[in-house]
Protein backbone atom coordinates (compact mmCIF):
# COMPACT_ATOMS: atom_id res chain seq x y z
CA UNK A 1 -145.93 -3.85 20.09
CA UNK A 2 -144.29 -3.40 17.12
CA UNK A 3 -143.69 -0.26 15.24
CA UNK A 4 -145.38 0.39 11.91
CA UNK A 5 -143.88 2.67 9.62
CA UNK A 6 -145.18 4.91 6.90
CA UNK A 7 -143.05 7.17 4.81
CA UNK A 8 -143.80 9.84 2.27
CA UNK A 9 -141.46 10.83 0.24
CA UNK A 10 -140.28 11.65 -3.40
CA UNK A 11 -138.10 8.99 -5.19
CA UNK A 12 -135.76 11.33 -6.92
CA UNK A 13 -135.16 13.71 -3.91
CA UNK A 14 -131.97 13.17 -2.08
CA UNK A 15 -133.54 13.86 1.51
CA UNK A 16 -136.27 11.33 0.46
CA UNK A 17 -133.46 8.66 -0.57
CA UNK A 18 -131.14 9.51 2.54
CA UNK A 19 -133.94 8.40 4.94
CA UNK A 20 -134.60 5.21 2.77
CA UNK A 21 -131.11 4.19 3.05
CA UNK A 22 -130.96 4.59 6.73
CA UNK A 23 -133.93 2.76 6.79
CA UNK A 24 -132.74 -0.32 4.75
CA UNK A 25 -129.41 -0.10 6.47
CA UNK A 26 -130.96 -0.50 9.55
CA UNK A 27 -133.30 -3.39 8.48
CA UNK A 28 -136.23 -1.38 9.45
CA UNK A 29 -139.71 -2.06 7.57
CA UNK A 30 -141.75 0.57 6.22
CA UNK A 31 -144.58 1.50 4.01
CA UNK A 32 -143.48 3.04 0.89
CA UNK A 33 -145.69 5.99 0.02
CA UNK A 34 -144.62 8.35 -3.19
CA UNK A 35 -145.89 12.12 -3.07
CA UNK A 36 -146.36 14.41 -6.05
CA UNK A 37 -145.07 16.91 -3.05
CA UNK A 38 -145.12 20.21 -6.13
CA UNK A 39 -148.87 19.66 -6.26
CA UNK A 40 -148.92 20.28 -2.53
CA UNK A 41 -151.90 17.88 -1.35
CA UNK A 42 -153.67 18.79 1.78
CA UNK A 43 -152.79 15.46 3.47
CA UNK A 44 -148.90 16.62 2.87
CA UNK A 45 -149.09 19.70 4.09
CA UNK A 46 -151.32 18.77 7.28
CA UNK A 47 -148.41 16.89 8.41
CA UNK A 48 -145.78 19.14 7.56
CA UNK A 49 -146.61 23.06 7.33
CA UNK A 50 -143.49 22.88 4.39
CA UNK A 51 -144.77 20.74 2.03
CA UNK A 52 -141.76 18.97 1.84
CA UNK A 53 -141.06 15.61 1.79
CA UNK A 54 -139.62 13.10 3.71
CA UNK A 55 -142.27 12.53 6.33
CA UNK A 56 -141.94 9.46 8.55
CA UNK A 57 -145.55 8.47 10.52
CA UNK A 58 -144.49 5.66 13.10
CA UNK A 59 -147.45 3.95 14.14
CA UNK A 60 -146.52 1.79 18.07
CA UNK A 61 -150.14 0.52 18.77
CA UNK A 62 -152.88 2.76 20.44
CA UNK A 63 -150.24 5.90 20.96
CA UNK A 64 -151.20 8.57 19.09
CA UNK A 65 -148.91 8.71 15.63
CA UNK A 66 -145.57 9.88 15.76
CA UNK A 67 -145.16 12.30 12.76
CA UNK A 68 -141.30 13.27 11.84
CA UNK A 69 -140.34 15.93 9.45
CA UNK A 70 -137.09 17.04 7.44
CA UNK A 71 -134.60 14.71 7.05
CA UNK A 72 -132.18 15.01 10.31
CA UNK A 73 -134.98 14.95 12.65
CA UNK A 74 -135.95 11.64 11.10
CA UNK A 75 -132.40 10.57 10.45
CA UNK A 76 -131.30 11.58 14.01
CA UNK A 77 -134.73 9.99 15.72
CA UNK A 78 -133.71 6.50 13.96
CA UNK A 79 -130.62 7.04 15.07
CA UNK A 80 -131.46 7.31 19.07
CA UNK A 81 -134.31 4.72 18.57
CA UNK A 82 -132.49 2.03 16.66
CA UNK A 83 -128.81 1.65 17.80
CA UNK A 84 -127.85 -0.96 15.84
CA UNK A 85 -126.21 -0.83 13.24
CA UNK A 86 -124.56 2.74 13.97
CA UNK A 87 -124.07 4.94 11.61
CA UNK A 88 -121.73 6.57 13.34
CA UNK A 89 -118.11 4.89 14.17
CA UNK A 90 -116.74 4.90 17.60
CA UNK A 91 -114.08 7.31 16.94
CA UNK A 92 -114.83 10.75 18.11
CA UNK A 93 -112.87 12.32 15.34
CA UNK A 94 -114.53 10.20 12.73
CA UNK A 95 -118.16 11.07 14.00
CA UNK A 96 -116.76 14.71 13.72
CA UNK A 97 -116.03 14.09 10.17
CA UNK A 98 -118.79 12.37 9.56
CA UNK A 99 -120.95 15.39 10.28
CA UNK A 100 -118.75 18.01 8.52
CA UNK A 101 -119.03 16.07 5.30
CA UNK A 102 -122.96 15.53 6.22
CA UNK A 103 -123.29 19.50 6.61
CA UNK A 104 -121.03 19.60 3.32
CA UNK A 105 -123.45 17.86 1.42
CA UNK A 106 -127.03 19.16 2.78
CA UNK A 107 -125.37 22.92 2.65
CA UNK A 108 -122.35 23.85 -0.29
CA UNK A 109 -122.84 20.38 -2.58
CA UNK A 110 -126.90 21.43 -2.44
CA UNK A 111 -125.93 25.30 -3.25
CA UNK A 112 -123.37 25.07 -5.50
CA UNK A 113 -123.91 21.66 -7.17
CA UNK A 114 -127.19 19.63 -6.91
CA UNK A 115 -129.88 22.29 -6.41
CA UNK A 116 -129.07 23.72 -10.52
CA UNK A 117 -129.01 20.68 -11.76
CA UNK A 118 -131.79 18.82 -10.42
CA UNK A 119 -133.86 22.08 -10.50
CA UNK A 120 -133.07 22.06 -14.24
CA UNK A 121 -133.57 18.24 -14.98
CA UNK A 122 -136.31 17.54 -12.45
CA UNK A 123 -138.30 20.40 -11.30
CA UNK A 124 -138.59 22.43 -14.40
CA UNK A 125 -140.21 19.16 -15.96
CA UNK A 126 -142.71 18.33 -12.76
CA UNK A 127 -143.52 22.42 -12.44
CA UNK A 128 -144.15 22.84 -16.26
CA UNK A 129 -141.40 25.10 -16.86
CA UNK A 130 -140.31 24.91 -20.01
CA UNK A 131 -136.68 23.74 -21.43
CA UNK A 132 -133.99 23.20 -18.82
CA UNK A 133 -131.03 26.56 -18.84
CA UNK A 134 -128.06 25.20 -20.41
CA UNK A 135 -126.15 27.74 -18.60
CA UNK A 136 -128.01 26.85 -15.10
CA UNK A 137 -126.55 23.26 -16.16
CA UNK A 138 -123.09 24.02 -16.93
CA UNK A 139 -123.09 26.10 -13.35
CA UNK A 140 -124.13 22.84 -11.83
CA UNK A 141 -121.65 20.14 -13.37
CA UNK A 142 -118.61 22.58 -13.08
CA UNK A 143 -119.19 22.54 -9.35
CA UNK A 144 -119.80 18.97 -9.22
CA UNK A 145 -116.26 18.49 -10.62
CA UNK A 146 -115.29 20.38 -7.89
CA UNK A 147 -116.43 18.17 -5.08
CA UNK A 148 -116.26 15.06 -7.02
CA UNK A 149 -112.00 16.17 -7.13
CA UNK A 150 -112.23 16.81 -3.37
CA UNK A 151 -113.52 13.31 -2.33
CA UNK A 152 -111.19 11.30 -4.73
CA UNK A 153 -108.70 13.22 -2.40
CA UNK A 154 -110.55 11.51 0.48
CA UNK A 155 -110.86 8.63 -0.83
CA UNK A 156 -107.40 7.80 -2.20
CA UNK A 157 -106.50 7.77 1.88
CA UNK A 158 -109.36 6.52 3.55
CA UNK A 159 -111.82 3.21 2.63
CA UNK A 160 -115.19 5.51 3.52
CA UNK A 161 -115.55 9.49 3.42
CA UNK A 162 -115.12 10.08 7.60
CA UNK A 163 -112.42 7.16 7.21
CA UNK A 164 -112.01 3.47 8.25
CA UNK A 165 -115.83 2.80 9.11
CA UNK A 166 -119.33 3.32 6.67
CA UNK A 167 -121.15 6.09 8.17
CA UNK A 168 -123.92 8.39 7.82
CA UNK A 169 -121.76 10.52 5.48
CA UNK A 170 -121.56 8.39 2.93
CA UNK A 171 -125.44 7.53 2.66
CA UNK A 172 -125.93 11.14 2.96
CA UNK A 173 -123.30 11.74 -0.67
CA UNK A 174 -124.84 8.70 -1.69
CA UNK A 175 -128.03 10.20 -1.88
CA UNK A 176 -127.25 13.07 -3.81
CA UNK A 177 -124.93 11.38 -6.14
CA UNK A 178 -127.68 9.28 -6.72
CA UNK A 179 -129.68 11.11 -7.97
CA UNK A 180 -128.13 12.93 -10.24
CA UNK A 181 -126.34 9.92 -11.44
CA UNK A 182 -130.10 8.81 -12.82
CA UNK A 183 -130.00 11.22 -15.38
CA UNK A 184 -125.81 10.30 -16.31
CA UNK A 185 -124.33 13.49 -15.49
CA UNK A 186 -121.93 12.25 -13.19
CA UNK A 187 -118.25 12.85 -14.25
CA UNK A 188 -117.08 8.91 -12.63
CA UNK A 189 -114.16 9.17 -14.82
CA UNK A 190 -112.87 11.94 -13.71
CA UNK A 191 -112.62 10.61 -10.03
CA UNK A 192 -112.03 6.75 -10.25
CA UNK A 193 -111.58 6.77 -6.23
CA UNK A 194 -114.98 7.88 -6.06
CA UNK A 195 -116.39 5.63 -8.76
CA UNK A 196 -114.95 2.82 -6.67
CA UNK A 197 -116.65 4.26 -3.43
CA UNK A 198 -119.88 4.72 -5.13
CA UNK A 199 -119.77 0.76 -6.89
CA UNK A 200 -119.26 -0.62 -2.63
CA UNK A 201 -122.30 1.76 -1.88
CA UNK A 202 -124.52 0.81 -5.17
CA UNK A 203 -123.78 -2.92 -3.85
CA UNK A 204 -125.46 -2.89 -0.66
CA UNK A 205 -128.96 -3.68 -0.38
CA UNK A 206 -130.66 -1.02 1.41
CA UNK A 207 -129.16 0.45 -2.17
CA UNK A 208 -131.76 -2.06 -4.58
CA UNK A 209 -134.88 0.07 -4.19
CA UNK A 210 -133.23 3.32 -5.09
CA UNK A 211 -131.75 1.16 -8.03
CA UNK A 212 -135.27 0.11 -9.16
CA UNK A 213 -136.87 3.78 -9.04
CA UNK A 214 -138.20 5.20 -12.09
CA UNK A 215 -140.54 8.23 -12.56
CA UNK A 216 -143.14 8.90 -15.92
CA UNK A 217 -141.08 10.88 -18.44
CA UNK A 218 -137.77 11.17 -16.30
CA UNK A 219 -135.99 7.86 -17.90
CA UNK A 220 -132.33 6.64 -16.10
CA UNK A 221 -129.16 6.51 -17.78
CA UNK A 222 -128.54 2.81 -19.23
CA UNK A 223 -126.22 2.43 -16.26
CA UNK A 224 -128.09 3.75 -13.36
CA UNK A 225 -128.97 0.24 -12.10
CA UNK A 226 -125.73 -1.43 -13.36
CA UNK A 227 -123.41 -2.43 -10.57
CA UNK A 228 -120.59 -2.55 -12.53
CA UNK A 229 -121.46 0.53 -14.75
């Protein structure tokens, strides 16, 4: 039997777009289902006690449905389940970087960076919270510079973040560049080596759907879908 897949996600969160990419790299099929996750619908939070969002239902004929939650079980289950392509090199001391840079992202780039300015720019806007904090803002983007400056170190050397192979590190920044890159407040600039980086990862197409998502009132930059931006 064949596997059906259902996933519920957000298209402007970056746990929601990580598991997309995997998916698309992997040339797996799946039912595209957006939640308005803030409103917290019963049917969201009878799968997952969070509320959160990603939430992969697979679906392998009369089984009972598998229900994944949170974005490395999922990640990690597609991982084990579908080998091929890996997204994780051969080299043991590349798969160790690869998950230092993961844990990098989903930890200090979500505390320091991404979690002031998307709170500002998206949530505020979706919760009904008035004007985004300029100050909250400026927290955000001064940080980013700091981690955008620490991969175009990376990057000058190597030809993907964990080094000579595309792993799951670099759909996992990808993600969370992403996203904030929708709304133009990327620095690319500032760190050309990343710029480059980002153009190879904007060009692939488990990238096109992420490239075609737009949300009421929340409009992209002009060159969030441009690959040559």
């Amino acid at each position: 039997m064949t596997v059906e897949r259902t996933l519920h996600h957000f298209p402007l969160d970056p746990a929601s777009r990580q598991v997309r990419l995997v998916l698309g790299e992997k040339r797996l099929p799946f039912v595209d289902h957006s939640v308005r996750y803030w409103e917290r619908p019963r049917e969201l939070t009878k799968m997952n006690p969070s509320g959160m969002v990603p939430i992969l239902v697979e679906t392998d004929g009369d089984a009972p449905p598998l229900v994944l939650c949170e974005t490395r079980a999922i990640v990690d289950h597609l991982e084990e389940t579908c080998r091929e392509p890996s997204l994780f090199g051969p080299d043991p001391a590349e798969r160790a970087e690869a998950r230092r840079l993961i844990t990098w992202f989903e930890r200090k780039f979500e505390f320091e960076a991404s979690s002031y300015i998307l709170h500002e720019k998206i949530e505020k806007r979706l919760l009904g919270l008035g004007a985004p904090e300029l100050a909250n803002l400026r927290q955000g983007k001064d940080a980013l510079k700091s981690h955008l400056f620490m991969l175009d170190d990376l990057l000058q050397a190597r030809e993907w973040l964990a080094g000579k192979r595309l792993s799951l590190a670099d759909f996992t920044a990808a993600s969370y560049l992403s996203v904030i890159d929708y709304f133009g407040d990327v620095p690319w600039r500032e760190a050309p080596a990343v710029k480059t980086w980002y153009m190879k990862m904007k060009s692939r197409p488990c990238f096109r759907p992420l490239l075609a998502d737009r949300w009421p009132g929340l409009a992209p930059a002009g060159h969030y879908d441009d690959l040559d931006f």
